[in-house]
C-alpha atoms as a PDB file:
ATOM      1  CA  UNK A   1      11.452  13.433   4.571  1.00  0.00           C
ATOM      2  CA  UNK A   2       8.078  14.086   5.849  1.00  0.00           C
ATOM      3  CA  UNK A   3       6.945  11.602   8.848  1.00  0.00           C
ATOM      4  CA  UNK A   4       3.507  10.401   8.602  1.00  0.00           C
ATOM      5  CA  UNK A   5       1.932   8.235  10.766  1.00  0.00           C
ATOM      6  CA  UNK A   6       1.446   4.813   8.917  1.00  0.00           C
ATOM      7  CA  UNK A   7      -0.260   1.781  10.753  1.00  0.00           C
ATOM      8  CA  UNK A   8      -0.419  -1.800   9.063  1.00  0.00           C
ATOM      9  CA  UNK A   9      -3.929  -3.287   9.330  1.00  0.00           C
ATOM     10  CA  UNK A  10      -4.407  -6.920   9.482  1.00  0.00           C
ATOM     11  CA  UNK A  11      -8.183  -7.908   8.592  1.00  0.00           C
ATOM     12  CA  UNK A  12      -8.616 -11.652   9.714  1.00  0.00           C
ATOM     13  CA  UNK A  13      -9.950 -13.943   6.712  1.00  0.00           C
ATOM     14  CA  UNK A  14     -13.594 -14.052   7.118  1.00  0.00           C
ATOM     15  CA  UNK A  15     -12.786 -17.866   7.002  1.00  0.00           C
ATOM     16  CA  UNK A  16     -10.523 -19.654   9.926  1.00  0.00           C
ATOM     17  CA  UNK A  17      -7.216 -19.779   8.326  1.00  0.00           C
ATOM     18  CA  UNK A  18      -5.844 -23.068   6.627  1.00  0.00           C
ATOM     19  CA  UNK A  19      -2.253 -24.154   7.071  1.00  0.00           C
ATOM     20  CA  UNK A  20      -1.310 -22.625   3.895  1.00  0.00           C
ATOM     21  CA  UNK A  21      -2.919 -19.082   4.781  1.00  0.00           C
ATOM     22  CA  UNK A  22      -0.151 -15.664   4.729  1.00  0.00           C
ATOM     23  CA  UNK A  23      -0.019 -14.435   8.518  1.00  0.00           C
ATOM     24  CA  UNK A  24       1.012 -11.019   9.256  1.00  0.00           C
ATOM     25  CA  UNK A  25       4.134 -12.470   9.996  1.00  0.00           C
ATOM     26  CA  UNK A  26       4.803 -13.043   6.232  1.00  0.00           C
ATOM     27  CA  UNK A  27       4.784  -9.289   5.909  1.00  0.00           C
ATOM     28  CA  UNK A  28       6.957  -8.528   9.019  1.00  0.00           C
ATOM     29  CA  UNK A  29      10.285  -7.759   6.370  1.00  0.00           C
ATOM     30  CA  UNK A  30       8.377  -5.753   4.539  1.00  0.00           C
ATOM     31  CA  UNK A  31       6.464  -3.542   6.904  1.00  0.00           C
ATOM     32  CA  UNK A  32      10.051  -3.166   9.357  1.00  0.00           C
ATOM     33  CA  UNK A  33      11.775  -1.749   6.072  1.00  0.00           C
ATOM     34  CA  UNK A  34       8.930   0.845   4.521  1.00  0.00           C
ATOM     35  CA  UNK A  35       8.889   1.778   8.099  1.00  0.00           C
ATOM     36  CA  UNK A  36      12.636   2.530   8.144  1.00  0.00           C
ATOM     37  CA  UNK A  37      12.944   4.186   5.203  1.00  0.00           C
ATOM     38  CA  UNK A  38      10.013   6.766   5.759  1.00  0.00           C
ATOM     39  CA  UNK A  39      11.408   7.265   9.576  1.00  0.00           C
ATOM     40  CA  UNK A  40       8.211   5.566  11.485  1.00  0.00           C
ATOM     41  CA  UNK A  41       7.626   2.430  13.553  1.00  0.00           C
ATOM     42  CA  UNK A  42       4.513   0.916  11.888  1.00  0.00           C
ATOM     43  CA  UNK A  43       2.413  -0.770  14.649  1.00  0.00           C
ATOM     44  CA  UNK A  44       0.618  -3.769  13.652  1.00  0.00           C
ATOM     45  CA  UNK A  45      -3.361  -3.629  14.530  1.00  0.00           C
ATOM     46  CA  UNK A  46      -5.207  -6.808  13.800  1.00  0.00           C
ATOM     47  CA  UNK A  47      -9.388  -6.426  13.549  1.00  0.00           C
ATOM     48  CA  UNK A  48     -11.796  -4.985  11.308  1.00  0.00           C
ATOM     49  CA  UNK A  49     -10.711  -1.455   9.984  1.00  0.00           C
ATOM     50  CA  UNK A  50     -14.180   0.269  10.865  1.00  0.00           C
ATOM     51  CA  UNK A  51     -13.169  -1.002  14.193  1.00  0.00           C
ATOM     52  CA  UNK A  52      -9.578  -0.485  14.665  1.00  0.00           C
ATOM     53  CA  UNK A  53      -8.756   2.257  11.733  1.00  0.00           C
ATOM     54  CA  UNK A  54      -6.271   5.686  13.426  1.00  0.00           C
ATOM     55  CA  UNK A  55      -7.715   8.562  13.026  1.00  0.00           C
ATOM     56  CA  UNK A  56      -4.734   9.842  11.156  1.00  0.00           C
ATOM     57  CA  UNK A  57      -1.883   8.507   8.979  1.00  0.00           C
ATOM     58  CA  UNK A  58      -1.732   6.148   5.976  1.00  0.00           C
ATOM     59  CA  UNK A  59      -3.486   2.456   6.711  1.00  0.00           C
ATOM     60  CA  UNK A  60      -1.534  -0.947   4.920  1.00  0.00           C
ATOM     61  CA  UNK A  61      -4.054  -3.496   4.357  1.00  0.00           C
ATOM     62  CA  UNK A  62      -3.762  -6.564   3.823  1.00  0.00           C
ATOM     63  CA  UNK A  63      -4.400  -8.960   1.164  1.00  0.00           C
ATOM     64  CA  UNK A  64      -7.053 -11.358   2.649  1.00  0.00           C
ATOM     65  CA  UNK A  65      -9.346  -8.594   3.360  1.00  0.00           C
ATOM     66  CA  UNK A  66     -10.749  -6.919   0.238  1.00  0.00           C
ATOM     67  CA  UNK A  67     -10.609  -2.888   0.293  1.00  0.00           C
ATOM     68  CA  UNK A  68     -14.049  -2.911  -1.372  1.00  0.00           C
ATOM     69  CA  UNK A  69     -15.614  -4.451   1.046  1.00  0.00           C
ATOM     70  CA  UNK A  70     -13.823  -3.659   3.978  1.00  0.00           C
ATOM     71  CA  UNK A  71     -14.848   0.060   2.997  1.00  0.00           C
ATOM     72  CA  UNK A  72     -18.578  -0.857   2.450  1.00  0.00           C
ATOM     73  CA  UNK A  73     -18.620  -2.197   6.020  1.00  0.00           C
ATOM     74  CA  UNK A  74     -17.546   1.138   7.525  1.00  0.00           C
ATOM     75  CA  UNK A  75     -20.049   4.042   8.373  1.00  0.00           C
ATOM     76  CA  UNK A  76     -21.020   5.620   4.773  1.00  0.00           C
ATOM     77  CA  UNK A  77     -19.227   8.763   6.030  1.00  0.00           C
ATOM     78  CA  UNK A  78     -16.126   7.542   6.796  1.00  0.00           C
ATOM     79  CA  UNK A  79     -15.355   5.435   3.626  1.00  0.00           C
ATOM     80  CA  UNK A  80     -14.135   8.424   1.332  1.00  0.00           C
ATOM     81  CA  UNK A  81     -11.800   9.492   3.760  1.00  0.00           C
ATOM     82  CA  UNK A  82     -10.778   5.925   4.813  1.00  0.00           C
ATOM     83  CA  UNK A  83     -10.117   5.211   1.072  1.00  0.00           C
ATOM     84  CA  UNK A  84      -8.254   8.561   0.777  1.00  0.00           C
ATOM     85  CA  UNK A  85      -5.406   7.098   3.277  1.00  0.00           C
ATOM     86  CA  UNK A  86      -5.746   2.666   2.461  1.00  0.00           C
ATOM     87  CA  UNK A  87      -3.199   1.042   0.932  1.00  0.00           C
ATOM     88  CA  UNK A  88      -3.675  -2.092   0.427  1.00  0.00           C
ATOM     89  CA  UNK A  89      -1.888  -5.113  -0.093  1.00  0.00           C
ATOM     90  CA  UNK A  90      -3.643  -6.963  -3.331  1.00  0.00           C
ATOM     91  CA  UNK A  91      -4.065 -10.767  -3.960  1.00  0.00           C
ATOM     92  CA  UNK A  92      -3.916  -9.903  -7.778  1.00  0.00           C
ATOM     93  CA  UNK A  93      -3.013  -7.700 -10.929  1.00  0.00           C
ATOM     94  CA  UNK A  94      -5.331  -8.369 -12.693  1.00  0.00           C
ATOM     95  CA  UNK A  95      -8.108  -5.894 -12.694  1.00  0.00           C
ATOM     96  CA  UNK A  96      -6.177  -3.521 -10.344  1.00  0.00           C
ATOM     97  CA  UNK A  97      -6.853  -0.903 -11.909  1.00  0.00           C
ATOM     98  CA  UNK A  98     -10.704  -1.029 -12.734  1.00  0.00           C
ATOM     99  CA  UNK A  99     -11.347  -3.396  -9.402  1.00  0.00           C
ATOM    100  CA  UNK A 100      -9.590  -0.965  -6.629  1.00  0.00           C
ATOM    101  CA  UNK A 101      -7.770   1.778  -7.963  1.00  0.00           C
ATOM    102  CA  UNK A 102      -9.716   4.220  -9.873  1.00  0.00           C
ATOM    103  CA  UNK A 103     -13.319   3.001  -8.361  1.00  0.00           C
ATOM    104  CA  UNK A 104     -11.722   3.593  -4.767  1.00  0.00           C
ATOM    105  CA  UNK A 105      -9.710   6.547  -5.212  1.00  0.00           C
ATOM    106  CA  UNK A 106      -6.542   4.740  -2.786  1.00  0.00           C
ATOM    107  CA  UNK A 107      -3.563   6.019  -2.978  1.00  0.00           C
ATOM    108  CA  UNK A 108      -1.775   3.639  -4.011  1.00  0.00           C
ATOM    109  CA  UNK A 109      -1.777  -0.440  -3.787  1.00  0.00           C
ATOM    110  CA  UNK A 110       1.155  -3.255  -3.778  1.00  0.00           C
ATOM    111  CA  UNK A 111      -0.066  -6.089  -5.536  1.00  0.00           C
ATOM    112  CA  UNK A 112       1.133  -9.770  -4.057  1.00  0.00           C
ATOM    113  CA  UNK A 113       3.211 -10.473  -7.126  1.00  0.00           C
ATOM    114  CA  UNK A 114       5.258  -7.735  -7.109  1.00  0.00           C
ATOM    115  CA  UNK A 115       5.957  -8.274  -3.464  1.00  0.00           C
ATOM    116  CA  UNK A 116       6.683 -11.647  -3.607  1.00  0.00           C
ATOM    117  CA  UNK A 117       9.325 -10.724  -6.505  1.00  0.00           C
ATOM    118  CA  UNK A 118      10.552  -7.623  -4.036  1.00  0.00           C
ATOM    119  CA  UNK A 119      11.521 -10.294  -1.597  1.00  0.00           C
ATOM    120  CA  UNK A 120      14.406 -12.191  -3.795  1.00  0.00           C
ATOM    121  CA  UNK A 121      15.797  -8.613  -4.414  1.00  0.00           C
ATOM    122  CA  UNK A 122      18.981  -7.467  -3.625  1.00  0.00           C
ATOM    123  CA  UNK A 123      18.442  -4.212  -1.490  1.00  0.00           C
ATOM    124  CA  UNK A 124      21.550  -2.911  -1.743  1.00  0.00           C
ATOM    125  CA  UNK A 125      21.167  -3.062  -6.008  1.00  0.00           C
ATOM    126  CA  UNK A 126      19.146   0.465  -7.308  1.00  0.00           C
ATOM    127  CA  UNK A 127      16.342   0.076  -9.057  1.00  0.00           C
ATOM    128  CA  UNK A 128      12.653  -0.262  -8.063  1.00  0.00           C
ATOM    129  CA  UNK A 129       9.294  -1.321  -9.496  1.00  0.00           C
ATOM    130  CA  UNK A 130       5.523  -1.279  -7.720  1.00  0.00           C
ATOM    131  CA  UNK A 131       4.006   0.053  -6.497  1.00  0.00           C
ATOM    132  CA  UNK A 132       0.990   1.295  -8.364  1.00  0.00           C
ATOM    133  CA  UNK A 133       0.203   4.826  -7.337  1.00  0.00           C
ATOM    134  CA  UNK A 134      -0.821   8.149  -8.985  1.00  0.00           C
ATOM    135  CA  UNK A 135       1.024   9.090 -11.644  1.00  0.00           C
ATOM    136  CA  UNK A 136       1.562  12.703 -10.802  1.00  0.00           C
ATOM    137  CA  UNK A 137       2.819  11.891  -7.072  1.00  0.00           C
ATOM    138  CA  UNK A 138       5.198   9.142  -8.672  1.00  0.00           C
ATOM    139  CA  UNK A 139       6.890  12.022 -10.696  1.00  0.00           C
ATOM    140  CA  UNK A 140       7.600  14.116  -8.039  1.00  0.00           C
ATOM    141  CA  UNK A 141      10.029  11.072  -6.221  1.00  0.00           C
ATOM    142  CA  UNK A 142      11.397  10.730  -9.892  1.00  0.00           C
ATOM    143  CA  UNK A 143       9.599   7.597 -10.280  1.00  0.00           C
ATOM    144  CA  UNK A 144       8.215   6.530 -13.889  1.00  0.00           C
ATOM    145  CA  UNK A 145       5.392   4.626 -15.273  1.00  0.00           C
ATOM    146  CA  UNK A 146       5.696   0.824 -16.896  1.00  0.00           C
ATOM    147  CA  UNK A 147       3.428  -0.424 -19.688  1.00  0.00           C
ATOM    148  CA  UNK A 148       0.470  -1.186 -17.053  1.00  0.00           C
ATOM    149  CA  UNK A 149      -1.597   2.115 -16.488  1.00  0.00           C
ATOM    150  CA  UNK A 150      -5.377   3.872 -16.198  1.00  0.00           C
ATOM    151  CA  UNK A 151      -6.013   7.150 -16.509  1.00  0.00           C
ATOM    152  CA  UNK A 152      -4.507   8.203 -13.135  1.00  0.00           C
ATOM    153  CA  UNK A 153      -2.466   5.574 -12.004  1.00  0.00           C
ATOM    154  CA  UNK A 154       0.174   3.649 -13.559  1.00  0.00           C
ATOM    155  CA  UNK A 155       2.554   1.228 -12.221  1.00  0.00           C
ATOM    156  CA  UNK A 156       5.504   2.831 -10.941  1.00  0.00           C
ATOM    157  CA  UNK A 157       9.653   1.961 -11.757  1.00  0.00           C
ATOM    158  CA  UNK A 158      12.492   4.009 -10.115  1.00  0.00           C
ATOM    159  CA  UNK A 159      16.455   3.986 -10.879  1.00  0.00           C
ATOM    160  CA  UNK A 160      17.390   5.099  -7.593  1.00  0.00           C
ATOM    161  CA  UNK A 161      15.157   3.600  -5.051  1.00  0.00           C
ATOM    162  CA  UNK A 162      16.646   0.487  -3.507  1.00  0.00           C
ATOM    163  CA  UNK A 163      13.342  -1.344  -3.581  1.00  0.00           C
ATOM    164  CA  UNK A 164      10.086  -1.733  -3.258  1.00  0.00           C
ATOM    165  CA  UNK A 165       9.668  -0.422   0.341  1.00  0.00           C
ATOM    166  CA  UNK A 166      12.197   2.394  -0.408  1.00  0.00           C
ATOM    167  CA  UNK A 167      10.156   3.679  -3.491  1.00  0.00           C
ATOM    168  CA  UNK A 168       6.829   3.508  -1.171  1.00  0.00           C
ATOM    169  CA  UNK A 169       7.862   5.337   1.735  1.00  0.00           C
ATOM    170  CA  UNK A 170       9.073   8.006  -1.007  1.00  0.00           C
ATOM    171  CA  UNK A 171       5.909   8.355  -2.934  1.00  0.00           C
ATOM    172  CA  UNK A 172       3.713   8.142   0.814  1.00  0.00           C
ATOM    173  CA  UNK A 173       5.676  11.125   1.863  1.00  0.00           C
ATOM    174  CA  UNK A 174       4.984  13.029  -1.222  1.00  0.00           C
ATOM    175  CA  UNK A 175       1.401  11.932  -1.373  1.00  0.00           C
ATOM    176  CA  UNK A 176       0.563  12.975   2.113  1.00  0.00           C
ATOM    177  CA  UNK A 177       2.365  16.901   1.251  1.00  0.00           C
ATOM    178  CA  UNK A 178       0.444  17.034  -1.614  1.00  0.00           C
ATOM    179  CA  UNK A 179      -2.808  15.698  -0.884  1.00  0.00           C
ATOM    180  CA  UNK A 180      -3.118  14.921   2.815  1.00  0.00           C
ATOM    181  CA  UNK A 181      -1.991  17.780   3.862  1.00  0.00           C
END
């Protein structure tokens, strides 16, 4: 297992948030066990990314802040980069593909329906679907696409991964040997 720095970035809603609004703390289960399996302690950093983004190491984004846009309000020549290492948390499937994945060139994204089905899942049970990442790195952790897919990135399924954050940390690692690296 490679160990890559990975730092969860909370973007505040651009609006004050209601009662029914997702807090980081919603994600807390989820960040603690991608952490665990890919042998890091994810820090939680809460501000805009062009303010607060590491200078190394893979960046989870949340949901409320749109990678699009959160990009556009970085410095022109840090947003290729930036992108190169985001992975963001997304509100929706719909779209993912032609809204965030191939225009942004990410490597890879969690949308909020597949996490929200990760969380009534039975860790201990094999089997793993999400996230959707690059095709060719999702091969090389034995993971294979599902019907949903774009000409580089397809939504990923495993046998042996014991879920979602087990499957991530997996394909992460192999992402940042093969491309990061």
């Amino acid at each position: 297992m490679i160990s890559i720095p990975i730092t969860w970035v909370y973007e505040p809603p651009e609006l004050p948030p209601g009662p029914d609004s997702v807090r980081p703390e919603y994600y807390a289960r989820f960040i603690e066990e991608l952490g665990r399996h890919a042998g890091v302690t994810i820090p939680l950093v809460q501000g805009l990314l062009r303010d607060v983004a590491p200078a190394e190491g893979l960046i989870v984004l949340n949901p409320s802040a749109h990678p699009k846009l959160v990009l556009d309000a970085c410095a022109p020549e840090m947003r290729a980069q930036l992108a190169s290492r985001l992975v963001p948390i997304s509100g929706s499937r719909i779209r993912i593909f032609e809204s965030l994945l191939e225009p942004l060139s990410v490597p890879a994204a969690v949308d909020a329906m597949t996490l929200l089905e990760w969380k009534t899942e039975d860790p201990a049970t094999p089997g793993a679907r999400g996230p959707y990442g690059l095709r060719d790195i999702g091969h090389l952790v034995g993971a294979s696409c599902l019907e949903f897919e774009s000409a580089r990135y397809c939504y990923l399924s495993s046998p042996t991964h014991h879920g979602l954050p087990h499957l991530l940390a997996d394909y992460l690692a192999a992402y940042a040997r093969t491309v990061l690296t």
